[in-house]
Protein backbone atom coordinates (compact mmCIF):
# COMPACT_ATOMS: atom_id res chain seq x y z
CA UNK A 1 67.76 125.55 189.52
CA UNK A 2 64.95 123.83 191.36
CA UNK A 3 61.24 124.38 190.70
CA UNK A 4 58.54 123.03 192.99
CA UNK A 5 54.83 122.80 191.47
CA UNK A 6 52.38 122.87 194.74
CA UNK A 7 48.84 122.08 193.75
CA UNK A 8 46.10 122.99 196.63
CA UNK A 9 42.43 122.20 196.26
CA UNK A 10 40.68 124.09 199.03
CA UNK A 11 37.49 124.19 200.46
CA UNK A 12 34.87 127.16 199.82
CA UNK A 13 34.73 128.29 203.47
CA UNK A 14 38.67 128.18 203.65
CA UNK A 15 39.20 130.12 200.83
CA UNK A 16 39.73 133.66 202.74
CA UNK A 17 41.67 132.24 205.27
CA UNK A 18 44.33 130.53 202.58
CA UNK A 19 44.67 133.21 201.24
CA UNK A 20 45.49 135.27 204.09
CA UNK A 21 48.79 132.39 205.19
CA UNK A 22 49.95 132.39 201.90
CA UNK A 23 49.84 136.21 201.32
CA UNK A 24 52.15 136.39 204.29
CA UNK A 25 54.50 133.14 203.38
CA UNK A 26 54.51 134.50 199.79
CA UNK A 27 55.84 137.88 201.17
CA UNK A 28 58.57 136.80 203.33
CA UNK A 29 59.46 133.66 201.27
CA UNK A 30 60.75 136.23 198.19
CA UNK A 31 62.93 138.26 200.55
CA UNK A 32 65.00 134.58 201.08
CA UNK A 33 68.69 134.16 199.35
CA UNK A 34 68.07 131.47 197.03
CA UNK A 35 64.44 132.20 196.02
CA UNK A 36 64.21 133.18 192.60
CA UNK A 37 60.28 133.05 192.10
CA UNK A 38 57.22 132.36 194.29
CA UNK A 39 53.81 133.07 193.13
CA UNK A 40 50.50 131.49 193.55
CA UNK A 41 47.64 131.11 191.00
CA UNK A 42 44.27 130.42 190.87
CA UNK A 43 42.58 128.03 188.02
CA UNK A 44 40.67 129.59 184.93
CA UNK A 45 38.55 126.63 184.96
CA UNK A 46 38.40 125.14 188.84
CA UNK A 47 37.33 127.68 191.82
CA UNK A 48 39.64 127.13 194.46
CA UNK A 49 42.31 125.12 193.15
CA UNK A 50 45.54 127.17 193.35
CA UNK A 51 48.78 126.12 192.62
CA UNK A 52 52.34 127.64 194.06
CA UNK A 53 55.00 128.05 191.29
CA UNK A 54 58.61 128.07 192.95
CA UNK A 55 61.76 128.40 191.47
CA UNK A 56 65.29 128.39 193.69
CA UNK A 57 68.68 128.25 192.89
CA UNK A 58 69.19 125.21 194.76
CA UNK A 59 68.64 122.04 196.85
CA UNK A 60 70.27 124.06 199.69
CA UNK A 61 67.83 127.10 199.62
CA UNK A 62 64.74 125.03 199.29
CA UNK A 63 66.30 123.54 202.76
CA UNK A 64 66.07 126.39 204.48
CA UNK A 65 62.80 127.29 203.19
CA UNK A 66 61.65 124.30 204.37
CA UNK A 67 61.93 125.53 208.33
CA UNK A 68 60.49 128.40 207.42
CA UNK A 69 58.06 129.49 210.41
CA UNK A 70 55.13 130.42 208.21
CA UNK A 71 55.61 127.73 205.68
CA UNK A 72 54.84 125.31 209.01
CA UNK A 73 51.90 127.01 210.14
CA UNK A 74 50.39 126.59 206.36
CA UNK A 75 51.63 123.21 206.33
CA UNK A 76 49.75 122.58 209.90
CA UNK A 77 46.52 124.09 208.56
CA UNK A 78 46.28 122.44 204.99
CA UNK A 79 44.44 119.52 206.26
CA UNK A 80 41.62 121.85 207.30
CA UNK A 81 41.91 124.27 203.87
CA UNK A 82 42.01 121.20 202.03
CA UNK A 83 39.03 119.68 199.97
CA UNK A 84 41.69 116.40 198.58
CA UNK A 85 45.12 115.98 199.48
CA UNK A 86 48.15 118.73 197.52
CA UNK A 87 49.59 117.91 194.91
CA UNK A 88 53.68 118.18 194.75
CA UNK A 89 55.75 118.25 191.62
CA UNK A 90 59.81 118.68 191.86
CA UNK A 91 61.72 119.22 188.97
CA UNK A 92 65.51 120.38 187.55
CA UNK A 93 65.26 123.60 185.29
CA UNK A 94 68.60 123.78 183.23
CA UNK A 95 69.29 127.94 182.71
C-alpha cells in the first residue's frame, strides 16, 4: 500500500473556497478502485493548514487518480489558495 501525506497552507480569504474543491475531490476520489482512505484535516494548533491523508493499494491506482478531473482543477487553483508552497510526503505502508 501507498500513502501520500499532502500538506496545504492556505490563505484566510481562500479558506471557503478550498474547502468547497476538496469536499467534491474528497467525494468522488473514495468511490475510485484502489482508494482505500482519503480524508483531510485541519491543524489543532495552525488555522488553515490542512493536510490530505491518502492511502491506495497501489502505484497503479494513485495513477489514475492522478488524471482525475477534479484533482486538476485543485491542482490549477492551489497557487491562489496557497499562503507557501504544499507540502508532499510518499511513503510504503507494509499491511
Amino acid at each position: 500500500m501507498k500513502v501520500i501525506n499532502a500538506q496545504f497552507f492556505i490563505k484566510e480569504d481562500k479558506r471557503e473556497e478550498f474547502l468547497e474543491d476538496t469536499k467534491a475531490l474528497i467525494k468522488e476520489t473514495r468511490k475510485e478502485e484502489g482508494c482505500i482512505e482519503y480524508h483531510l484535516y485541519e491543524s489543532v494548533e495552525e488555522k488553515n493548514t490542512f493536510i490530505m491523508v491518502e492511502i491506495w493499494a497501489d502505484q497503479a491506482a494513485i495513477e489514475i487518480h492522478n488524471q482525475s478531473p477534479l484533482l486538476h482543477q485543485l491542482f490549477d487553483k492551489v497557487g491562489d489558495f496557497s499562503a507557501k508552497a504544499p507540502v508532499l510526503k510518499v511513503s510504503e505502508l507494509e499491511g
